[in-house]
Protein backbone atom coordinates (compact mmCIF):
# COMPACT_ATOMS: atom_id res chain seq x y z
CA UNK A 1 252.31 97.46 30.97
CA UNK A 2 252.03 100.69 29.01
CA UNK A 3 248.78 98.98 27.44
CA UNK A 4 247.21 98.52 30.65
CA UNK A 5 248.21 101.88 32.13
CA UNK A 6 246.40 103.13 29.04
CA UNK A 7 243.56 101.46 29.46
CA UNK A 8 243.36 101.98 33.61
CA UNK A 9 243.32 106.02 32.65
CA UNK A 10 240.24 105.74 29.87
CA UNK A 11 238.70 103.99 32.25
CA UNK A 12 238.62 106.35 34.76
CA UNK A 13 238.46 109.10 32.58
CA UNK A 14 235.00 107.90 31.32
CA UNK A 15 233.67 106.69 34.79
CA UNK A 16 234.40 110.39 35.89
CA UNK A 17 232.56 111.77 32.81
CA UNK A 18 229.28 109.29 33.38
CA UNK A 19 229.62 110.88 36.60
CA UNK A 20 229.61 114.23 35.90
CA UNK A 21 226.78 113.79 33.55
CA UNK A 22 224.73 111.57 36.32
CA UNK A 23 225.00 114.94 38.48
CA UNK A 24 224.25 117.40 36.26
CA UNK A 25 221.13 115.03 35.28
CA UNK A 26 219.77 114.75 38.66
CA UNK A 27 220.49 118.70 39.20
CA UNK A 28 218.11 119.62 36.44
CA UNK A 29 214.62 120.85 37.55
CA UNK A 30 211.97 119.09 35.63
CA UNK A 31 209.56 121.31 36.67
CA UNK A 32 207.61 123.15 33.61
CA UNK A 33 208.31 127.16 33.41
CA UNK A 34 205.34 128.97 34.73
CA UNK A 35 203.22 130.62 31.79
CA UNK A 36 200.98 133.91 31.86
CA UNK A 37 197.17 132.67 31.79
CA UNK A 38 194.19 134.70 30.34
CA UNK A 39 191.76 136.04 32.60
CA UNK A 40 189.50 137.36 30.29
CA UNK A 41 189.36 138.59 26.91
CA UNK A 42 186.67 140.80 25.99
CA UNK A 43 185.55 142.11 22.52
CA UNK A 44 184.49 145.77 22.97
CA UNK A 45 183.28 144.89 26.37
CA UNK A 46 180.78 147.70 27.74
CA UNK A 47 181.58 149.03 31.19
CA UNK A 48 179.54 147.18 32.96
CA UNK A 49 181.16 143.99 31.31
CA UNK A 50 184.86 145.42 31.89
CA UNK A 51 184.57 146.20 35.37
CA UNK A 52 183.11 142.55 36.37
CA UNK A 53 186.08 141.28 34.56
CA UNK A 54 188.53 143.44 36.48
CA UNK A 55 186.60 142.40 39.68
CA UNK A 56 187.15 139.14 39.23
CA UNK A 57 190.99 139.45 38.22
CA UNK A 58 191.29 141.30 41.49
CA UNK A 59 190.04 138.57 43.24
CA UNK A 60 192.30 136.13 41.77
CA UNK A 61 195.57 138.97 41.82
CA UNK A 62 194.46 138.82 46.39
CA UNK A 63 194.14 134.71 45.84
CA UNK A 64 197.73 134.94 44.78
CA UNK A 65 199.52 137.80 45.95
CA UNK A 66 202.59 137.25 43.76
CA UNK A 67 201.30 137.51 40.32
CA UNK A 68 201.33 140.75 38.36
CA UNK A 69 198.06 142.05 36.27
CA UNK A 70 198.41 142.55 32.66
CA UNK A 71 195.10 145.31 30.79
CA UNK A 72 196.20 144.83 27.72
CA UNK A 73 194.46 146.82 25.11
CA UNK A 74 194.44 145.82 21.32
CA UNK A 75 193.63 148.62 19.09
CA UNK A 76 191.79 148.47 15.92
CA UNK A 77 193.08 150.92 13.51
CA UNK A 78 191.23 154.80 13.88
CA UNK A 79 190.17 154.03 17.24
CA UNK A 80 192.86 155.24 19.66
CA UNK A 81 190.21 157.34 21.19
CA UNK A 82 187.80 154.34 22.39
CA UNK A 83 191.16 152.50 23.10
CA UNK A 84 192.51 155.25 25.11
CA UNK A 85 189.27 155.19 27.08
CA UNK A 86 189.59 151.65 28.15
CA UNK A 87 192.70 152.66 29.80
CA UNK A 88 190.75 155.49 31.39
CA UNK A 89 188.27 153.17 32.91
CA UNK A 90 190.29 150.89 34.56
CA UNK A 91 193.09 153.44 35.87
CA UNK A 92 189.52 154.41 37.40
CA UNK A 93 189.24 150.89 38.96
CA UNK A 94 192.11 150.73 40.39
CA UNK A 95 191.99 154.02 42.22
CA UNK A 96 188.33 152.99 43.31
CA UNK A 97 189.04 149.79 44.42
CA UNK A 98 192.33 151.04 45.80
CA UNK A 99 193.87 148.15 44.03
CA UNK A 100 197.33 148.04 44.22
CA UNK A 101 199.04 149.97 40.92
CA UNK A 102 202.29 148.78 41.43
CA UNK A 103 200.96 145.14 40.39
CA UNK A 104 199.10 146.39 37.66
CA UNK A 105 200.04 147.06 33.70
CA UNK A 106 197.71 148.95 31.76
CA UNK A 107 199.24 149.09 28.04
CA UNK A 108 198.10 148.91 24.37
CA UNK A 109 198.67 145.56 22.17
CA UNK A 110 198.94 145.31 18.38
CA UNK A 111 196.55 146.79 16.24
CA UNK A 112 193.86 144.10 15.22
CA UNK A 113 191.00 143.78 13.05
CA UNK A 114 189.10 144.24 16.68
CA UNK A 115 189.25 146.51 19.80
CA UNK A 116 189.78 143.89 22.79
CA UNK A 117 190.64 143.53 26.39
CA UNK A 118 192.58 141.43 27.36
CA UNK A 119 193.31 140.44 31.64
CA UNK A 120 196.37 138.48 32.01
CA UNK A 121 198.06 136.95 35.40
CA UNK A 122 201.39 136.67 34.88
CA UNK A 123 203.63 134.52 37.61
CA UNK A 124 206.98 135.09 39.00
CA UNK A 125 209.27 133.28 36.02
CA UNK A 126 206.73 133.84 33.44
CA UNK A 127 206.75 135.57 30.20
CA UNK A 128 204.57 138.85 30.17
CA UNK A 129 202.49 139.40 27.25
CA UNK A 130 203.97 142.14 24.43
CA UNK A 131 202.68 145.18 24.02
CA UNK A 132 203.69 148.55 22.43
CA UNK A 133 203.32 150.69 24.79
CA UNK A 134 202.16 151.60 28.46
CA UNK A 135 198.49 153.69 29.15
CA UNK A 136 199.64 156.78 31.70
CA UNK A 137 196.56 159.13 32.76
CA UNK A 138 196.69 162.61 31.47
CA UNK A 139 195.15 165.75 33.20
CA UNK A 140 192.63 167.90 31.36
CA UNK A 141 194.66 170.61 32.99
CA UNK A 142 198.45 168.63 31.07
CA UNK A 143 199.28 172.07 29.11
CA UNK A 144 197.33 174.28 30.33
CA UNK A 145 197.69 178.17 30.84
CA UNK A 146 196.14 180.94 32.39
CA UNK A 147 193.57 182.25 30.06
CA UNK A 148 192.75 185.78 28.50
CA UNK A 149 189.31 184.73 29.02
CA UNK A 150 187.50 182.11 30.99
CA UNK A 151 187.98 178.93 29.52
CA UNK A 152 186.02 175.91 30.03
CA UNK A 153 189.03 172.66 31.10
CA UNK A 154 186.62 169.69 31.52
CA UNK A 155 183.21 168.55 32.90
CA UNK A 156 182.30 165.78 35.28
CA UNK A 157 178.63 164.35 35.45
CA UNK A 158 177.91 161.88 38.53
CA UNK A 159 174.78 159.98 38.16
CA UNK A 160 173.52 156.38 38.80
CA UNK A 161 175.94 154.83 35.75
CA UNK A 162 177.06 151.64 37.30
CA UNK A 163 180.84 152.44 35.81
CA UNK A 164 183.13 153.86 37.52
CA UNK A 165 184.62 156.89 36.34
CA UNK A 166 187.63 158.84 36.62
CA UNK A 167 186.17 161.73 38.54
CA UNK A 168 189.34 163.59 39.62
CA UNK A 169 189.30 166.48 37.78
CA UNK A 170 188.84 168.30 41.65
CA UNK A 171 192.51 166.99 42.31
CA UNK A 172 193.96 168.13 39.06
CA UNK A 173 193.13 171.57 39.99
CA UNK A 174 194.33 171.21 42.90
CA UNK A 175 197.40 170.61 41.33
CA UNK A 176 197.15 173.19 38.55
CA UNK A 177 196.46 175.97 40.97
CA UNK A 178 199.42 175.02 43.73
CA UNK A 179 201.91 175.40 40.40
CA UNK A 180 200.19 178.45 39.22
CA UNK A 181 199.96 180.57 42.26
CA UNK A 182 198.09 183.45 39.95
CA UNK A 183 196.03 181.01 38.12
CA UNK A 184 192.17 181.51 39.19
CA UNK A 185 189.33 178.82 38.77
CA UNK A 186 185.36 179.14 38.41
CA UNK A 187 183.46 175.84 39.53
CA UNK A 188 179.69 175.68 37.56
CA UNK A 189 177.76 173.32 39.80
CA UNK A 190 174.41 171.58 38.77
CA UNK A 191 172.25 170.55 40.94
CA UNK A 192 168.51 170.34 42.83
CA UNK A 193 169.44 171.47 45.52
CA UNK A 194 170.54 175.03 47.03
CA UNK A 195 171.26 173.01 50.49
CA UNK A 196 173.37 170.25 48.76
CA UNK A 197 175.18 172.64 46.89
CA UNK A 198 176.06 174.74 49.65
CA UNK A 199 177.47 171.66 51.60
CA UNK A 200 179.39 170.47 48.31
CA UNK A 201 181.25 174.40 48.12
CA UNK A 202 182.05 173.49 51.92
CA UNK A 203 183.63 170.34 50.95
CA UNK A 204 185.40 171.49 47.69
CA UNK A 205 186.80 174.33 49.51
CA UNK A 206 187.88 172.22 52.38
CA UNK A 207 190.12 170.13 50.46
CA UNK A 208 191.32 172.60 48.16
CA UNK A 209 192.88 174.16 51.51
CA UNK A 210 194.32 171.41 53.02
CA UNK A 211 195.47 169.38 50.56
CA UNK A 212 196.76 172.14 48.25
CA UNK A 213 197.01 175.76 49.99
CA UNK A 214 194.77 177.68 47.71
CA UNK A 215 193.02 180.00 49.40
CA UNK A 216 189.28 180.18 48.56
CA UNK A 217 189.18 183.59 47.39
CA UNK A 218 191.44 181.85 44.42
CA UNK A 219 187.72 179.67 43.62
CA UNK A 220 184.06 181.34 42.72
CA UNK A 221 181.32 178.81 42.70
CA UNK A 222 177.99 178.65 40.77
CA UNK A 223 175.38 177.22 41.36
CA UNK A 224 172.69 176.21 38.37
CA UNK A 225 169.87 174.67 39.29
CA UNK A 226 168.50 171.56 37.62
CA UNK A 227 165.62 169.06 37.86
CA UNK A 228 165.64 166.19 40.03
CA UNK A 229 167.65 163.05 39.38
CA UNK A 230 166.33 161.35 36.94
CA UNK A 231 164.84 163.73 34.99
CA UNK A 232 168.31 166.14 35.45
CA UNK A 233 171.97 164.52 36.86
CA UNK A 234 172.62 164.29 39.98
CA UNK A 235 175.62 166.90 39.67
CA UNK A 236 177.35 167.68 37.17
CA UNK A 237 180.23 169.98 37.53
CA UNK A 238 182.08 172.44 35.08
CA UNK A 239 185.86 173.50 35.82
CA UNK A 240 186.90 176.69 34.66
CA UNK A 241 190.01 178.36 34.50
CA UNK A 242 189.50 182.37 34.56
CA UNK A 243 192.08 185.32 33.61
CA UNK A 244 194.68 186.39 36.25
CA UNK A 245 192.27 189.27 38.47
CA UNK A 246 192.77 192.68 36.94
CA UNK A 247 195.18 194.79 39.56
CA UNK A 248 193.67 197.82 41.59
């Protein structure tokens, strides 16, 4: 009786295990993990080249709303400049195209025995790509002071270039002046035209007031006069910071 009692029990005992196991079996999700995908990879892409790429990862980051954007860039040794400015131009894109930034990761890769781009969709579940660390934008104006003496901050040329570029040095002062209320600026404006410089002062001024507070007394302009595009660019524009004003 005991023998059969026994043998009643490992029965059951094992049916319940197979059972278990059955369960657990059919719970498991054969589906595969979802994997990042290259977009494009680029060997020292030119602008033009670079922003057709990011184009079309844009187009594929609306086609699929849930997938994250990898830049990565992969440094070659000594070139953290050229590197640096890959991360320039497409922060540029995505302001420009007013691409979402939130879905976007602009950071450096490895060093390699090549400086590449790299455009990578990564889905929900998937594995982003490594990198070492994360491309922010600086300001030419990050660090600076009021001068002793006029000092020139940065330079911005607009001309026919097909690239977009960063072209926000206008907001940085902006910035730079609202935090330094005694801080003074000197815009050098070159152009053709007397009549489309006047209208960009307007303009510049406009904004500076609005979006900032600074009142336009804080702001000379000056206006150098160049040749016709394409012999001269079609503006180019020199930001100045200038000494606090002397007191009277």
């Amino acid at each position: 009786m005991n023998q059969m009692i026994k043998i009643k029990r490992s029965f059951i005992t094992s049916l319940f295990t197979a059972t278990a196991l059955a369960c657990l079996a059919f719970g498991q999700d054969d589906t595969p993990k979802p994997s990042a995908r290259v977009i494009d990879e680029m060997e020292r892409p030119n602008c033009e080249r670079l922003q057709a790429a990011m184009d079309i990862a844009g187009t594929e980051m609306a086609n699929n709303p849930a997938e994250m954007l990898y830049a990565v860039v992969y440094r070659r040794k000594g070139e953290y400049r050229a590197a640096n400015g890959y991360g320039t131009l497409i922060g540029a894109w995505v302001k420009n195209r007013r691409f979402d930034p939130s879905r976007i990761t602009i950071a450096f890769g490895p060093e390699g025995e090549t400086l590449r781009v790299e455009l990578i969709a990564v889905p929900p579940g998937a594995e982003p790509p490594k990198v070492e660390t994360h491309w922010a934008r600086r300001s030419p104006f990050d660090g600076a002071e009021i001068p002793r003496k006029a000092e020139l901050i940065t330079t911005e040329t607009e001309d026919e270039n097909p690239c977009f570029s960063d072209n926000r040095a206008l907001e940085d002062l902006g910035e730079f002046l609202k935090e330094n209320p005694a801080a003074r600026a000197r815009l050098v404006i070159k152009m053709s035209s007397v009549r489309d410089f006047n209208e960009e002062t307007k303009v510049i001024r406009n904004t500076l007031s609005t979006e900032y507070g600074i009142a336009s007394g804080r702001v000379r302009f000056v206006h150098v006069l160049t040749p016709a595009w394409p012999k001269g660019p079609m503006q180019e524009t020199e930001y100045w910071l200038l000494p606090k004003a002397s007191k009277k």
